[in-house]
Protein backbone atom coordinates (compact mmCIF):
# COMPACT_ATOMS: atom_id res chain seq x y z
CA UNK A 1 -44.03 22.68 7.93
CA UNK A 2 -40.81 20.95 9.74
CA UNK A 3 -40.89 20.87 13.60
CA UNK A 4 -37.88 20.71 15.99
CA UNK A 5 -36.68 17.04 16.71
CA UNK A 6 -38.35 15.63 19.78
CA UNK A 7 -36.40 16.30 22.89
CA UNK A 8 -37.04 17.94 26.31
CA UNK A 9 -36.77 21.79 25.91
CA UNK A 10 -34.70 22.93 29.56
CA UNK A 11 -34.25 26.89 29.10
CA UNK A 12 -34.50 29.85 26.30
CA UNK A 13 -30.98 28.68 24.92
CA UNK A 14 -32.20 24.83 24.50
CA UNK A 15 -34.25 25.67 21.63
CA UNK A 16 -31.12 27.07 19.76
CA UNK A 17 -28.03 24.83 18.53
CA UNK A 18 -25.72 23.84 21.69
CA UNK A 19 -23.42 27.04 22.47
CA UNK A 20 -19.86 26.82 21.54
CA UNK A 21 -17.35 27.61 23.98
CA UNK A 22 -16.48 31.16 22.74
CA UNK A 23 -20.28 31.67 23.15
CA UNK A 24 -20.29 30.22 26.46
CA UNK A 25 -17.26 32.55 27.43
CA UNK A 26 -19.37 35.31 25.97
CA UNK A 27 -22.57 34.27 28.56
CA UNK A 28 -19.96 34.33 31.66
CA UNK A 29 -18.53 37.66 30.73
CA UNK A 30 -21.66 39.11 30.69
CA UNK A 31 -22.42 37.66 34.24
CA UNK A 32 -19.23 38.78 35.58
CA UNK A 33 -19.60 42.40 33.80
CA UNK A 34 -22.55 42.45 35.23
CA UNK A 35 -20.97 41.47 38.72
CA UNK A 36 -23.17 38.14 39.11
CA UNK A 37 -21.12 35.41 40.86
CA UNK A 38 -21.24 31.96 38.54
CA UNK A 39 -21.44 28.48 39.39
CA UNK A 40 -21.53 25.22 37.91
CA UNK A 41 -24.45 22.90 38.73
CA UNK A 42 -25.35 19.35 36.98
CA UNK A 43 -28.10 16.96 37.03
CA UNK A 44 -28.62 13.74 35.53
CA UNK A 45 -32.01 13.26 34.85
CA UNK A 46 -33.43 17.14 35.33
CA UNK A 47 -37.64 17.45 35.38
CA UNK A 48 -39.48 20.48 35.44
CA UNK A 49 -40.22 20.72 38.55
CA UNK A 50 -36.38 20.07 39.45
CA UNK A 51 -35.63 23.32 40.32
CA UNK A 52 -32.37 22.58 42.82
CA UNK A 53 -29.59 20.98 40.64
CA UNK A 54 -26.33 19.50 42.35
CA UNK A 55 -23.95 22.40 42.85
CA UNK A 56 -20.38 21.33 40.80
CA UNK A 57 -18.38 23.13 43.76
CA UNK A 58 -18.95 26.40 45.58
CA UNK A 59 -20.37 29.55 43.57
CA UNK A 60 -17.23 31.00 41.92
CA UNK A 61 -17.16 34.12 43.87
CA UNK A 62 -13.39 35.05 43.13
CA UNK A 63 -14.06 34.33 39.22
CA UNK A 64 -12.60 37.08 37.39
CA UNK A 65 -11.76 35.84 33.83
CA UNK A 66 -14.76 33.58 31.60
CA UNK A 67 -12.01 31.21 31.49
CA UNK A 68 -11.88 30.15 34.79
CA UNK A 69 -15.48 29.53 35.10
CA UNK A 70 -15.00 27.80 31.53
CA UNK A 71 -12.27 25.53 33.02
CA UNK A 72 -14.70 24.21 35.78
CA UNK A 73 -17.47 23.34 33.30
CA UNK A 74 -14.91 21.32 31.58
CA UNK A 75 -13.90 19.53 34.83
CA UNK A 76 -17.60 19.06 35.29
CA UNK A 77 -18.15 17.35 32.02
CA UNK A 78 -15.05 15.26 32.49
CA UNK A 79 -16.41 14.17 36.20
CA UNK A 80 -19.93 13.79 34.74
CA UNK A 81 -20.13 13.31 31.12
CA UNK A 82 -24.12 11.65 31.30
CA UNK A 83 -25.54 14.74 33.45
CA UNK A 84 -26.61 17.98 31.80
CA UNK A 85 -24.77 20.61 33.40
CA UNK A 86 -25.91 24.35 33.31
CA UNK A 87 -23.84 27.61 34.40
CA UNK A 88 -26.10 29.78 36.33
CA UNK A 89 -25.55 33.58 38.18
CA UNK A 90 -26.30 34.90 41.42
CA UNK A 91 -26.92 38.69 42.36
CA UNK A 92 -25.54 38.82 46.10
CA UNK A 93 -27.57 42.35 45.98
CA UNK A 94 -30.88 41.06 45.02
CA UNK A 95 -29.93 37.60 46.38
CA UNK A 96 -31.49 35.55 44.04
CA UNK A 97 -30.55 33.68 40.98
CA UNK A 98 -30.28 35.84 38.08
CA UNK A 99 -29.17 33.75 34.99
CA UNK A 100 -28.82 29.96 34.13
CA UNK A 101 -28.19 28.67 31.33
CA UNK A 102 -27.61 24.66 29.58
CA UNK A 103 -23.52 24.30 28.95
CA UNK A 104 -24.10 20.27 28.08
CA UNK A 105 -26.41 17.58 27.02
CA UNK A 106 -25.61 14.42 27.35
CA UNK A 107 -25.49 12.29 23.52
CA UNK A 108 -28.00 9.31 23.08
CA UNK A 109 -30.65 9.97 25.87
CA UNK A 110 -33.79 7.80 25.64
CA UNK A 111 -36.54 10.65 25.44
């Protein structure tokens, strides 16, 4: 029986392979069909009980294209390239977070 390679296991998408972008776009639309409002957040060294990452800017509440959203999760991993950075949703109905998901890993961590 093979096992997964050792590594820390963040959310339900870190067990599969790391999301391309036209799967990431796919995640956003969703949110925004949905009419979640996205952000960006990162975190260097994230533990489980880390439940507050850094917030990348402002929720996205004007976001109306996956692209957009897309293009500041690029900035993000340009500004940060060691931090694992994860898109998440908020439902201003419910008020509460509704989605998140891992959009990088950093390459070569010591775990």
């Amino acid at each position: 029986m093979k096992t997964l390679p050792k590594e820390n296991r963040y959310e339900t998408f870190s067990y599969l392979p790391p999301l391309t972008d036209q799967q990431i776009v796919k995640q956003i639309q969703y949110m925004l069909d949905q009419g979640f409002h996205p952000a960006v957040e990162f975190e260097q060294k994230p533990e489980p009980t880390t439940y507050f990452w850094t917030m990348w800017k402002l929720p996205l509440f004007s976001a109306s294209s996956p692209q957009e959203v897309l293009a500041e999760v690029r900035e993000c991993r340009s500004e940060y390239p060691d931090s694992y950075i994860r898109v998440i949703a908020f439902d201003n109905i419910k008020q509460c977070q509704t989605m998140s998901f891992i959009v990088h890993k950093p390459t070569a961590r010591g775990y």
